[in-house]
Protein backbone atom coordinates (compact mmCIF):
# COMPACT_ATOMS: atom_id res chain seq x y z
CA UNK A 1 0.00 0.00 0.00
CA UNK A 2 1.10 3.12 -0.86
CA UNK A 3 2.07 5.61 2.13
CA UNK A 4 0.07 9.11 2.76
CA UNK A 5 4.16 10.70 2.65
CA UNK A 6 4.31 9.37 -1.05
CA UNK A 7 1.18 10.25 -2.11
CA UNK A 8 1.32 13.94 -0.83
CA UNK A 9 4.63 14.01 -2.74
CA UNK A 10 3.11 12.90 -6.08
CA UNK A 11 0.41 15.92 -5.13
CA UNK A 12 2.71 18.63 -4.68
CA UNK A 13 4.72 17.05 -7.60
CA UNK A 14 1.55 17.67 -9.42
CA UNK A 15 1.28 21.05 -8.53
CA UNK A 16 4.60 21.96 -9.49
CA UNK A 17 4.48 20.37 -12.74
CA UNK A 18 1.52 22.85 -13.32
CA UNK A 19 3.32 25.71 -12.48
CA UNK A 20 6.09 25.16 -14.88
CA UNK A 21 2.89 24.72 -17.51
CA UNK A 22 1.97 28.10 -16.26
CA UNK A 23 5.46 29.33 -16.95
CA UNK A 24 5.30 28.27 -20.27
CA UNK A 25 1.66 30.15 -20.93
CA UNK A 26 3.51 33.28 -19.53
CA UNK A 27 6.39 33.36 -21.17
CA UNK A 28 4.17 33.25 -24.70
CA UNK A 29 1.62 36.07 -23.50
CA UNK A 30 4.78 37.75 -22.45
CA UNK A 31 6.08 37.71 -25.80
CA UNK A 32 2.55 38.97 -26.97
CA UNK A 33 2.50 41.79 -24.82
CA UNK A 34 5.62 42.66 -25.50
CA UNK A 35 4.49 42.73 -29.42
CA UNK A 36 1.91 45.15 -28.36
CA UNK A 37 4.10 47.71 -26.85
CA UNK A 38 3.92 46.20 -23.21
CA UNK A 39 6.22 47.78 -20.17
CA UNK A 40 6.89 45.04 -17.49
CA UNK A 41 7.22 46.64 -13.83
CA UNK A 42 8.55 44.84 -10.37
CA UNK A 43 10.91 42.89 -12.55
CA UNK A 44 13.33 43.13 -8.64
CA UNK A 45 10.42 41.86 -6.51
CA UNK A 46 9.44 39.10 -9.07
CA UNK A 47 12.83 37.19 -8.48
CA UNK A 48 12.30 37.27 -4.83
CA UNK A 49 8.92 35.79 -5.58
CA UNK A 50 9.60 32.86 -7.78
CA UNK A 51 12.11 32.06 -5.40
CA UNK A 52 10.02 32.27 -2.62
CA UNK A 53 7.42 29.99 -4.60
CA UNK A 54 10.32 27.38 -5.66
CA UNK A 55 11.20 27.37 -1.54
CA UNK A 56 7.74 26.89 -0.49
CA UNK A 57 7.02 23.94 -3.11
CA UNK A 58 10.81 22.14 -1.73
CA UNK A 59 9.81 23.05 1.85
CA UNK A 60 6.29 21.07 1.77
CA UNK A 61 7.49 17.74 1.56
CA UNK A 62 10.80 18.58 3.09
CA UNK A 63 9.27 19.23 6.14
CA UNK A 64 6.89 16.57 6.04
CA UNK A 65 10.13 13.51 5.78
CA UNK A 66 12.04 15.77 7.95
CA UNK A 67 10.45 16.28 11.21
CA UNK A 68 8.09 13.26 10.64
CA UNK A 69 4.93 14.88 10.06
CA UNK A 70 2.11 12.60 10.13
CA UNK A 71 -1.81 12.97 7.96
CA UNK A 72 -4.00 15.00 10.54
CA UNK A 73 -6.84 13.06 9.35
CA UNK A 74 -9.82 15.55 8.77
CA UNK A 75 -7.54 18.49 8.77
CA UNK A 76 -5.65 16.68 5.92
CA UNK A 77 -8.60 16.39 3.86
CA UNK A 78 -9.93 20.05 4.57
CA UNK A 79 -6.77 21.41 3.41
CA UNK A 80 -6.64 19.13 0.23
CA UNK A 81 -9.65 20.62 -0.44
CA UNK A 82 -9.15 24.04 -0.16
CA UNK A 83 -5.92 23.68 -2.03
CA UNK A 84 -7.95 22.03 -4.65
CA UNK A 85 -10.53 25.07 -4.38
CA UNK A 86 -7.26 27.32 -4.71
CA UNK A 87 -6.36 25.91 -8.06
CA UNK A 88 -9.56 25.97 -9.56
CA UNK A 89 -9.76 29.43 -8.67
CA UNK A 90 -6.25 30.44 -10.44
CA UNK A 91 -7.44 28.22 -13.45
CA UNK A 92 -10.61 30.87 -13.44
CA UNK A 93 -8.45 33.47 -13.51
CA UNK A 94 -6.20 32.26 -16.28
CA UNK A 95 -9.10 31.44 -18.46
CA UNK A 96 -10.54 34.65 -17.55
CA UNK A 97 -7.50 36.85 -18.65
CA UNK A 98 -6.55 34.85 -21.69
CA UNK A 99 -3.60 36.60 -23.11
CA UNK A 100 -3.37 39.50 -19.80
CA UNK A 101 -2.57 36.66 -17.58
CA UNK A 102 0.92 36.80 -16.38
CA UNK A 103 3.48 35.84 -13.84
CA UNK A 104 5.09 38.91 -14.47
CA UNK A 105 3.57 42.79 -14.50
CA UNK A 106 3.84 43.37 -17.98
CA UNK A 107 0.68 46.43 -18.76
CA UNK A 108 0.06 47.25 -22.28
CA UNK A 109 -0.93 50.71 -23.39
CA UNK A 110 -4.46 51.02 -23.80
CA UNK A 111 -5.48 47.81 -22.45
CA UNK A 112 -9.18 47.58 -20.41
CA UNK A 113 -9.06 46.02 -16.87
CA UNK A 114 -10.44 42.97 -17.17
CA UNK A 115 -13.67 42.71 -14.55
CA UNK A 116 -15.45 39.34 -15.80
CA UNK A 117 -15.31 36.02 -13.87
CA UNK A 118 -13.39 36.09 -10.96
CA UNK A 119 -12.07 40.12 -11.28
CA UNK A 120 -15.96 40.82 -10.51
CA UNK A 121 -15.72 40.37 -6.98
CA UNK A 122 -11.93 40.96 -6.04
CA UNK A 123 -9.49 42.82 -7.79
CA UNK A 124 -6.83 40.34 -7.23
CA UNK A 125 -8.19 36.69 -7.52
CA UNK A 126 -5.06 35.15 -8.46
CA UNK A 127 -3.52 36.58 -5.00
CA UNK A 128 -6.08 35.45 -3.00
CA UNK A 129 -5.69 31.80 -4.37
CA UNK A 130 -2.08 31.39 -3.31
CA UNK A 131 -2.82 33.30 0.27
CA UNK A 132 -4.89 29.78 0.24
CA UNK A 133 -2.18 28.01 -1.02
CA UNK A 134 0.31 28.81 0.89
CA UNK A 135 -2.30 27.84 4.07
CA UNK A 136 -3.81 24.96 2.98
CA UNK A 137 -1.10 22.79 0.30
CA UNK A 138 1.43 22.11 3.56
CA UNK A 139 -1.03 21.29 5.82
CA UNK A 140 -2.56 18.35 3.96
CA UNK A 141 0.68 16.40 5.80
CA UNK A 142 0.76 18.26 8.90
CA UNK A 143 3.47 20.69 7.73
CA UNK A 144 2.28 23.64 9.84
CA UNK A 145 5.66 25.27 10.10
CA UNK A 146 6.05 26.17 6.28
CA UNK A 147 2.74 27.08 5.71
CA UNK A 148 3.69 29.65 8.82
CA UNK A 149 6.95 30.72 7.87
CA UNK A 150 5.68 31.31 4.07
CA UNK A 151 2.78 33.02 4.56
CA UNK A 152 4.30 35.33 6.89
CA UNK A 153 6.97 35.76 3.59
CA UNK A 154 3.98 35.88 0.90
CA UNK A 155 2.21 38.25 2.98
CA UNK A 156 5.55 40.61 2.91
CA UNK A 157 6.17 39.83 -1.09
CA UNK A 158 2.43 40.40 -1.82
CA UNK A 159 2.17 43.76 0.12
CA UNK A 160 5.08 45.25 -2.43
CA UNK A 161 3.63 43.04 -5.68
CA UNK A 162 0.26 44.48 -5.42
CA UNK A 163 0.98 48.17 -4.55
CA UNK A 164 3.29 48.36 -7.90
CA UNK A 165 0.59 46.27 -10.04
CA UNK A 166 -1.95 48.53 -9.33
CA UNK A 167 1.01 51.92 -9.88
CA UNK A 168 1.45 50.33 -13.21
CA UNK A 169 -2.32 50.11 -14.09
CA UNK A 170 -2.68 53.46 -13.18
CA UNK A 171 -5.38 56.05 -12.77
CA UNK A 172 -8.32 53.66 -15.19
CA UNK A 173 -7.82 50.36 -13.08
CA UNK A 174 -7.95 52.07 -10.10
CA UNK A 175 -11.35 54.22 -11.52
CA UNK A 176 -12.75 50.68 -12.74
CA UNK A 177 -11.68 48.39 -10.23
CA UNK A 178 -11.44 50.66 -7.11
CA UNK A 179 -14.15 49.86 -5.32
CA UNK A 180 -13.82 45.80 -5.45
CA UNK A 181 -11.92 44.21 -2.08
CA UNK A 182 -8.46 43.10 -2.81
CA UNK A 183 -8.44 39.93 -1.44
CA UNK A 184 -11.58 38.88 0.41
CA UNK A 185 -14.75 38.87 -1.73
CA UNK A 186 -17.19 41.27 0.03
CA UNK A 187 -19.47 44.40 -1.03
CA UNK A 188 -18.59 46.62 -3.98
CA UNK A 189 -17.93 49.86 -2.45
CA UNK A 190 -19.00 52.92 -3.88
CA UNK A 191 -17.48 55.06 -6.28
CA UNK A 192 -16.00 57.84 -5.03
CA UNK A 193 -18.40 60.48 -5.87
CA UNK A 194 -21.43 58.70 -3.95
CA UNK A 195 -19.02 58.32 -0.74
CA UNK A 196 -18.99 60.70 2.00
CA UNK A 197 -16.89 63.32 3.75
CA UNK A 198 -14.24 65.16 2.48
């Protein structure tokens, strides 16, 4: 029989197989945007980020072989499926943007903000689903100390990623997309003529 330790391995093996898949869809919208007259942005903070997402991915089942980290049982299962919820969300997203999506901040001149799917109740989907990956993928084994220790790190990365995203957008995204929560669907808030005080 094969052991929960193995089996969690082949899962996160899974998931990092997709993300080089995703790679390889960036790099060729990339190229598009580029084509179109695109400006990338954060190209400093990006490094930090796929290394922190190459460390995290390592650290899973490095922590689960390391410190012996047996399945919690129902806690296991909850986290497998919110990470499973988590990557159905970033497929959304993906599908959603078609040739926008990116890895990287790339903005081409002129394009619309995207607000279908997903980008009508959050302005940042994609970030929300790896807060609840970073949560929920180590703790399907028990490995409570990297999904601590990295979402204390994406927490730090995403702070700086989405405060230049949104610089680069500039004044139409934020006119557009303003009034949506960030992270954590909730109510539309009002545009900014219709709000009070000053």
């Amino acid at each position: 029989m094969v052991s929960s330790e193995l089996l969690y391995v082949a899962f996160v093996g899974a998931v990092s197989i997709e993300r080089l898949a995703e790679l390889v869809i960036s790099r060729r919208n990339a190229r598009r945007a580029f084509a179109k007259g695109g400006v990338e942005v954060g190209q400093a903070h990006f490094r930090v980020m796929a290394l922190m997402h190459s460390a995290f991915l390592a650290a899973c089942p490095l922590e689960v072989f390391a410190l012996d980290r047996p399945f919690p049982g129902l806690l296991g299962f909850a986290a497998l499926a919110a990470a499973l919820l988590a990557q159905a969300l970033r497929y959304w997203v993906i599908v959603t943007l078609g040739e926008q999506w990116n890895v990287r901040i790339i903005v081409v001149p002129g394009a619309r903000p995207v607000s279908g799917g997903p980008y009508r109740y959050l302005r940042h989907p994609n970030y929300a689903a790896v807060i609840v990956e970073m949560v929920a993928l180590p703790l399907i084994h028990g490995a409570w100390l990297t999904a601590l220790v990295f979402s204390a790190i994406n927490a730090a990365v995403l702070e700086v990623r989405i405060r230049a995203e949104e610089a680069a957008l500039g004044p139409g995204y934020a006119a557009e997309m303003g009034g949506l929560p960030r992270l954590v669907p909730g109510r539309r808030a009002p545009p900014p003529e219709q709000r009070g005080g000053p």
